[in-house]
PDB file of N, CA and C in Angstrom:
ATOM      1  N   UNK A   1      18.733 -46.579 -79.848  1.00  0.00           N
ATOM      2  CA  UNK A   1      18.827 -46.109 -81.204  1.00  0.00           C
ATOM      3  C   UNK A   1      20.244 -46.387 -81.720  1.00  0.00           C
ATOM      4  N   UNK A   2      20.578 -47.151 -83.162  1.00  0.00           N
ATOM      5  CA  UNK A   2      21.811 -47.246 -82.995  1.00  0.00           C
ATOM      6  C   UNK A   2      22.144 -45.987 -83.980  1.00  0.00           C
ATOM      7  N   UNK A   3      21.499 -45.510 -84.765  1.00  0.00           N
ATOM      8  CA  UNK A   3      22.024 -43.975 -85.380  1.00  0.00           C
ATOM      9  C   UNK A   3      21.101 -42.791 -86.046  1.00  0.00           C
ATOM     10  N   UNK A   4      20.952 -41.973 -86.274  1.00  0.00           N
ATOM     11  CA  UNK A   4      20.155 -40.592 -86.098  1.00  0.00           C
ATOM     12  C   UNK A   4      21.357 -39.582 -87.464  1.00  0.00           C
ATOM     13  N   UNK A   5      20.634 -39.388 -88.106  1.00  0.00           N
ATOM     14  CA  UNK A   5      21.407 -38.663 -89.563  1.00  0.00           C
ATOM     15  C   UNK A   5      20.398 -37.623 -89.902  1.00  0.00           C
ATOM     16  N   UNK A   6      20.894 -37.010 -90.726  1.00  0.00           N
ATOM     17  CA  UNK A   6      19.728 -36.180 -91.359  1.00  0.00           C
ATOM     18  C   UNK A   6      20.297 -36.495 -93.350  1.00  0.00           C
ATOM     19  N   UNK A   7      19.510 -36.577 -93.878  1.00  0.00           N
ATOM     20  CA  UNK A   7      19.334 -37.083 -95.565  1.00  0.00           C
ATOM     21  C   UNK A   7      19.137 -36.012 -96.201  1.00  0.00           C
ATOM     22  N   UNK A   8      19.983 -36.423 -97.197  1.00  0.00           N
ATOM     23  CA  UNK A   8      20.001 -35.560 -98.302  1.00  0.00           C
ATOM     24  C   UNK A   8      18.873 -34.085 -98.680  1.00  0.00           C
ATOM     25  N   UNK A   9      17.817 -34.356 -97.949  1.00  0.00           N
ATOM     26  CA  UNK A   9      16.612 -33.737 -98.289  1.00  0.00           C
ATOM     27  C   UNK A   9      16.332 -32.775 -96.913  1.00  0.00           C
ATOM     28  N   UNK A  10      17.086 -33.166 -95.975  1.00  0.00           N
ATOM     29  CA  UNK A  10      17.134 -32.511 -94.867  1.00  0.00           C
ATOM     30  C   UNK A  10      16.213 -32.820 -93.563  1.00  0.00           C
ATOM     31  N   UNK A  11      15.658 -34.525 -93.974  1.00  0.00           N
ATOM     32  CA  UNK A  11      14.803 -34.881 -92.811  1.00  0.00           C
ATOM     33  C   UNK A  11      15.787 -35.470 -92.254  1.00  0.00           C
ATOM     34  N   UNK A  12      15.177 -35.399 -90.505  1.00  0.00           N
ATOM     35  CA  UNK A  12      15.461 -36.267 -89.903  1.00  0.00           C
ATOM     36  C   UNK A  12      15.472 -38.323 -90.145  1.00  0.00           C
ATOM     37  N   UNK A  13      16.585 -38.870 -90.379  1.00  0.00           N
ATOM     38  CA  UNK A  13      15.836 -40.133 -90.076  1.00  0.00           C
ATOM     39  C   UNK A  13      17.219 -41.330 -89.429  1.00  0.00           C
ATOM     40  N   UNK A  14      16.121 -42.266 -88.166  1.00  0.00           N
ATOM     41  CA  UNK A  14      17.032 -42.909 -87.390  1.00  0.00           C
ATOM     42  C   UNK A  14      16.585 -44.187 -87.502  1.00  0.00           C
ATOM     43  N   UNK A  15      17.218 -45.274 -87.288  1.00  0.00           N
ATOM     44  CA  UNK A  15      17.741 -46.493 -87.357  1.00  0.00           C
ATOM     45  C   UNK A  15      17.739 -46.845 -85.182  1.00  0.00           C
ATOM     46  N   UNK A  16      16.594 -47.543 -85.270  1.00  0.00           N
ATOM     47  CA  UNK A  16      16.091 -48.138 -83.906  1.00  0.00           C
ATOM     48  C   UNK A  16      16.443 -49.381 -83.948  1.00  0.00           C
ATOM     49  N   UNK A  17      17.310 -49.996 -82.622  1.00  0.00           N
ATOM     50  CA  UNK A  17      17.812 -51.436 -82.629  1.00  0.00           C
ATOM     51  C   UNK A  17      16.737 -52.522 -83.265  1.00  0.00           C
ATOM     52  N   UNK A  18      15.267 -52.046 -83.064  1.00  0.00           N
ATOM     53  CA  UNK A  18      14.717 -53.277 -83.668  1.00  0.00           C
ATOM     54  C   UNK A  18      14.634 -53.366 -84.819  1.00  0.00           C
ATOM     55  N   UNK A  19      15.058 -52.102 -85.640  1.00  0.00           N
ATOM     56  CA  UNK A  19      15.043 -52.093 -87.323  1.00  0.00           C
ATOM     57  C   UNK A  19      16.270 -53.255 -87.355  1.00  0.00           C
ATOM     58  N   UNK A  20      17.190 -52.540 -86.769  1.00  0.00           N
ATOM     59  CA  UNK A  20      19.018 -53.293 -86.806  1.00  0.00           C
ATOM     60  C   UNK A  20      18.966 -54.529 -86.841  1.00  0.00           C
ATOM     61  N   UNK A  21      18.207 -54.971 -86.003  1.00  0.00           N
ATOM     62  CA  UNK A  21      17.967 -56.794 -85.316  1.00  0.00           C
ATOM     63  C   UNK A  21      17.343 -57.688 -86.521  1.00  0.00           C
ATOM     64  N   UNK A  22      16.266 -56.544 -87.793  1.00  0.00           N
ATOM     65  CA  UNK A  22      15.555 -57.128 -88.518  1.00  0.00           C
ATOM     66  C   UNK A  22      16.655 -57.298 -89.438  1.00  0.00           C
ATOM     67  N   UNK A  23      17.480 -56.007 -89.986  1.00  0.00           N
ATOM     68  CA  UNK A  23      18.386 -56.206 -90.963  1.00  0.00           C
ATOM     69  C   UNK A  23      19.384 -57.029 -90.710  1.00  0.00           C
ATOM     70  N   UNK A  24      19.882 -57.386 -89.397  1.00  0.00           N
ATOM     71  CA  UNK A  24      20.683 -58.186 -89.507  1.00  0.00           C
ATOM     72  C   UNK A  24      20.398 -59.534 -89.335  1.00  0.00           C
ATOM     73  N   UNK A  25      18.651 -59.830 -89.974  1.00  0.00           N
ATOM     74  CA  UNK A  25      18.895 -61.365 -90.119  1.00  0.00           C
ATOM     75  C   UNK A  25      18.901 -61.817 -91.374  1.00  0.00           C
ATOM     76  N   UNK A  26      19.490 -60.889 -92.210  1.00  0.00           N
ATOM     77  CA  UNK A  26      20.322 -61.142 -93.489  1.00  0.00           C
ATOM     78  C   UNK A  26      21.895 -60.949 -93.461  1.00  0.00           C
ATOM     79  N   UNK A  27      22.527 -61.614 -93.154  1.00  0.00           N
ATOM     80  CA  UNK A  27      23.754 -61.840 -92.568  1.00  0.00           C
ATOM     81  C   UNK A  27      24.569 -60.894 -93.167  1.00  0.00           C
ATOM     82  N   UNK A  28      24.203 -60.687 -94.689  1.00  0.00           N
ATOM     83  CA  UNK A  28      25.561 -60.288 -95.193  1.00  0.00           C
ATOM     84  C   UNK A  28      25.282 -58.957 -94.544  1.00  0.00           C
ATOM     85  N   UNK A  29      23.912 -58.455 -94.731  1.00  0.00           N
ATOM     86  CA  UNK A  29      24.219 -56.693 -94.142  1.00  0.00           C
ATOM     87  C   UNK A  29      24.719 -56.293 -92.634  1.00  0.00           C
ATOM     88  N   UNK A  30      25.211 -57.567 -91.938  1.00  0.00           N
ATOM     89  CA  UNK A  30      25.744 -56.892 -90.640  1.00  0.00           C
ATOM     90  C   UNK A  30      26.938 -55.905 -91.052  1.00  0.00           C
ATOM     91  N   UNK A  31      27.724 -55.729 -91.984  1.00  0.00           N
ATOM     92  CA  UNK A  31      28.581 -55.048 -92.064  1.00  0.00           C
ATOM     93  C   UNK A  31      28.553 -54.160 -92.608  1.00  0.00           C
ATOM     94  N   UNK A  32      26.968 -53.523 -92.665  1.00  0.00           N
ATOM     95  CA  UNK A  32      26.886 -52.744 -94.325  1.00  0.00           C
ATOM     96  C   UNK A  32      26.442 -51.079 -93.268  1.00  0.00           C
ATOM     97  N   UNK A  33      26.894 -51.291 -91.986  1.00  0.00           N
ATOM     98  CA  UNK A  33      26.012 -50.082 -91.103  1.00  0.00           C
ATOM     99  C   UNK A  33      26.529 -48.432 -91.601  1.00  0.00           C
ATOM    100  N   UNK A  34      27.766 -48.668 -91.920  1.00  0.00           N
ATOM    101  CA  UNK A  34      28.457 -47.506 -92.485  1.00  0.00           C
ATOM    102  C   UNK A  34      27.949 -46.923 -93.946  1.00  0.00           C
ATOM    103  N   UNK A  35      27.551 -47.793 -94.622  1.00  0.00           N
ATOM    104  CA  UNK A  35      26.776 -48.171 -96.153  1.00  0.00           C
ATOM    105  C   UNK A  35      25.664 -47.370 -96.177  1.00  0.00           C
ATOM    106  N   UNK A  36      24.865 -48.028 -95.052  1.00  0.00           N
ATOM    107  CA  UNK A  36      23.414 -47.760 -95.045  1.00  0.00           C
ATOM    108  C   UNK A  36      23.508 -46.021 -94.563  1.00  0.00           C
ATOM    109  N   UNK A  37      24.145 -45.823 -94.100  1.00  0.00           N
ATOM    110  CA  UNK A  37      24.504 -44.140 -93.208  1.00  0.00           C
ATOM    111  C   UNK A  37      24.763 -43.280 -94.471  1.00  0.00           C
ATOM    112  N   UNK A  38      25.613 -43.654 -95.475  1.00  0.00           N
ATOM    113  CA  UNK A  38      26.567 -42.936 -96.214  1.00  0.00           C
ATOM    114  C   UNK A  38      25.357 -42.915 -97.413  1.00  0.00           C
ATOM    115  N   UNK A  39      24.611 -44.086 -97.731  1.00  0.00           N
ATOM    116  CA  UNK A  39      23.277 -44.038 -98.531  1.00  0.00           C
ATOM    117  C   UNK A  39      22.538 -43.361 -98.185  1.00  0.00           C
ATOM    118  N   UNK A  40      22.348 -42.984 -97.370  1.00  0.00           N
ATOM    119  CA  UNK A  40      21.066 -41.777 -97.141  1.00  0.00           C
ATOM    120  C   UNK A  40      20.924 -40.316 -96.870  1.00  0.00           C
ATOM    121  N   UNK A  41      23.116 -40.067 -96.568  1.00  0.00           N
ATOM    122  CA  UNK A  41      23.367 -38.560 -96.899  1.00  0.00           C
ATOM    123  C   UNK A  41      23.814 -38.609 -98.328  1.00  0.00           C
ATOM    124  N   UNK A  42      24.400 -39.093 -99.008  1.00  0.00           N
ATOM    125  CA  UNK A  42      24.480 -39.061-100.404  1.00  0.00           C
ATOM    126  C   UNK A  42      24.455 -40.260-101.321  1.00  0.00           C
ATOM    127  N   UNK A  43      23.104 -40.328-101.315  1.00  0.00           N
ATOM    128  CA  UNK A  43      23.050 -41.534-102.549  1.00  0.00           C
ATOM    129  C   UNK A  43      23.669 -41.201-103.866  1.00  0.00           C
ATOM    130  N   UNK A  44      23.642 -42.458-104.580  1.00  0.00           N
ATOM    131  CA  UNK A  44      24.281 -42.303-106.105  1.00  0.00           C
ATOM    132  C   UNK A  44      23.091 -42.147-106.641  1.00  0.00           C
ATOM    133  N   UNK A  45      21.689 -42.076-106.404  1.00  0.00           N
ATOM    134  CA  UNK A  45      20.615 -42.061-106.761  1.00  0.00           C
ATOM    135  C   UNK A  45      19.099 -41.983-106.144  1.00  0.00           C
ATOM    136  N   UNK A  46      18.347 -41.102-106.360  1.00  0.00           N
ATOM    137  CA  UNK A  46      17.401 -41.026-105.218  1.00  0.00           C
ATOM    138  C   UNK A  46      15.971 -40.972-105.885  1.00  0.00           C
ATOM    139  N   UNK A  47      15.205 -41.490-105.648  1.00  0.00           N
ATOM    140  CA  UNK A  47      13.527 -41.985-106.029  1.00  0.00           C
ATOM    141  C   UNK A  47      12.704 -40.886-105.178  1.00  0.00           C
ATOM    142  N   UNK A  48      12.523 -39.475-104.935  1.00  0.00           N
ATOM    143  CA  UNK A  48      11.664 -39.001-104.781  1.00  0.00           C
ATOM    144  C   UNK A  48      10.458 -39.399-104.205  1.00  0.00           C
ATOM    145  N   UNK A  49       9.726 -40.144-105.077  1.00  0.00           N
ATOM    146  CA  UNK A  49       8.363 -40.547-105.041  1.00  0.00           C
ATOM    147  C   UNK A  49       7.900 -40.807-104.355  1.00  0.00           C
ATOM    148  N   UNK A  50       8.682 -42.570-103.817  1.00  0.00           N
ATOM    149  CA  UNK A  50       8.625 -43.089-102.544  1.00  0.00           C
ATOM    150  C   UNK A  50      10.112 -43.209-101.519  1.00  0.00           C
ATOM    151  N   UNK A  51      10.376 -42.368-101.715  1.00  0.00           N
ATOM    152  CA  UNK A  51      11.900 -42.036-100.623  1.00  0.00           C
ATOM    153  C   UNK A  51      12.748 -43.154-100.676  1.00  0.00           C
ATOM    154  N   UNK A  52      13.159 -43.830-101.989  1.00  0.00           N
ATOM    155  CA  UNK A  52      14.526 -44.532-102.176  1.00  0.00           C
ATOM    156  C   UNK A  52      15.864 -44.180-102.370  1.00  0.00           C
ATOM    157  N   UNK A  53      16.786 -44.771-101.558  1.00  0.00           N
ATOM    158  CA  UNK A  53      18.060 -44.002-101.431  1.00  0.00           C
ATOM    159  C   UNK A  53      18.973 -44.915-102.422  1.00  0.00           C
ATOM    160  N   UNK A  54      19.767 -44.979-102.935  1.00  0.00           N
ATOM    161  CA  UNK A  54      20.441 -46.120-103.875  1.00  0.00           C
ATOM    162  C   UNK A  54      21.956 -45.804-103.767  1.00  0.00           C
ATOM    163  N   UNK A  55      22.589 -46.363-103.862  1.00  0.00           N
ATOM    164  CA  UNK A  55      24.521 -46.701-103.993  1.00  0.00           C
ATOM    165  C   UNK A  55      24.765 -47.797-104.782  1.00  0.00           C
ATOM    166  N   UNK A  56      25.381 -47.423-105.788  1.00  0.00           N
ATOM    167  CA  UNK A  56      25.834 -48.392-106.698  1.00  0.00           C
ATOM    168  C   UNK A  56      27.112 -48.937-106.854  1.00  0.00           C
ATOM    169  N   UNK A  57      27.790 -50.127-106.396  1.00  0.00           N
ATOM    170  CA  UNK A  57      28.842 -50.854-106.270  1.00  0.00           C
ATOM    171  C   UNK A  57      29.234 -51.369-107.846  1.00  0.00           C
ATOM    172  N   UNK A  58      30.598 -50.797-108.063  1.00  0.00           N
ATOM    173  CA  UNK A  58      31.108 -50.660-109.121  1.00  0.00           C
ATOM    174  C   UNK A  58      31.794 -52.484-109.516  1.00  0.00           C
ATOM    175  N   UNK A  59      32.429 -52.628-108.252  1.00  0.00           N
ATOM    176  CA  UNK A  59      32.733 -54.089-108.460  1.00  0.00           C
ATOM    177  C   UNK A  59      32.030 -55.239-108.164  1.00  0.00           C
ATOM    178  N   UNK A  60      30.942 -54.782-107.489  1.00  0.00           N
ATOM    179  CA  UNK A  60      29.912 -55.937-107.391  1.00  0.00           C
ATOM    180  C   UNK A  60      28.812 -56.107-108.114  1.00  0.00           C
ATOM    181  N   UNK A  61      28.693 -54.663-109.086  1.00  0.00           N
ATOM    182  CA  UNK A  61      27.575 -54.655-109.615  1.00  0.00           C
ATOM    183  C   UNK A  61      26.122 -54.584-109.708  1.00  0.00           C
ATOM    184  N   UNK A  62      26.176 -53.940-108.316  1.00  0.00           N
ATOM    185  CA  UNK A  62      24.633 -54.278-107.735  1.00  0.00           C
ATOM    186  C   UNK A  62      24.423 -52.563-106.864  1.00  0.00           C
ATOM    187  N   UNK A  63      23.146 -52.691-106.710  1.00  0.00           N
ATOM    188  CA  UNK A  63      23.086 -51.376-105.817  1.00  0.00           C
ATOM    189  C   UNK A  63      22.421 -51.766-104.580  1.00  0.00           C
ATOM    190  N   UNK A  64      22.768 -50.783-103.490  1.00  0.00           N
ATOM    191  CA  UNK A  64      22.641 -51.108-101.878  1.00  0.00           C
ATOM    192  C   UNK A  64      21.284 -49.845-102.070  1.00  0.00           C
ATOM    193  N   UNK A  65      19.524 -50.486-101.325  1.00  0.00           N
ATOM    194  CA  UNK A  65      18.520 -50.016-101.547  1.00  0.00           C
ATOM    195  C   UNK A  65      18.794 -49.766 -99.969  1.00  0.00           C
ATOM    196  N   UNK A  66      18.101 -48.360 -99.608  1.00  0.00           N
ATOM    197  CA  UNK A  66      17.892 -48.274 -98.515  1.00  0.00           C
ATOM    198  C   UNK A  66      16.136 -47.332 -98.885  1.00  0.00           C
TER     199      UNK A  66
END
């Protein structure tokens, strides 16, 4: 397991090397592991509905979906 958090909402949820192995065959997110952690205890925005976590990058302009 590479990490185990609990979210904003108070569930449990973890990140299993084979999730890791999938995300990182998009290169740029190998560096985003701290990102993806920090998105799901406090997003800048959260979708209810279907459990979307969102962070919005001010200088890049884009938001990180988890």
């Amino acid at each position: 397991m590479i990490f185990e958090i609990t979210d904003k909402t108070g569930r449990k949820i973890y990140l299993s090397n084979e999730r890791w192995k999938h995300i990182n065959l998009h290169s740029y997110m190998a560096s985003k592991l701290e990102d993806i952690k920090n998105t799901l205890i406090i997003p800048n925005k959260f979708d209810d509905t279907i459990k979307n976590y969102y962070t919005y990058y001010k200088n890049k302009k884009r938001y990180l979906l988890v």
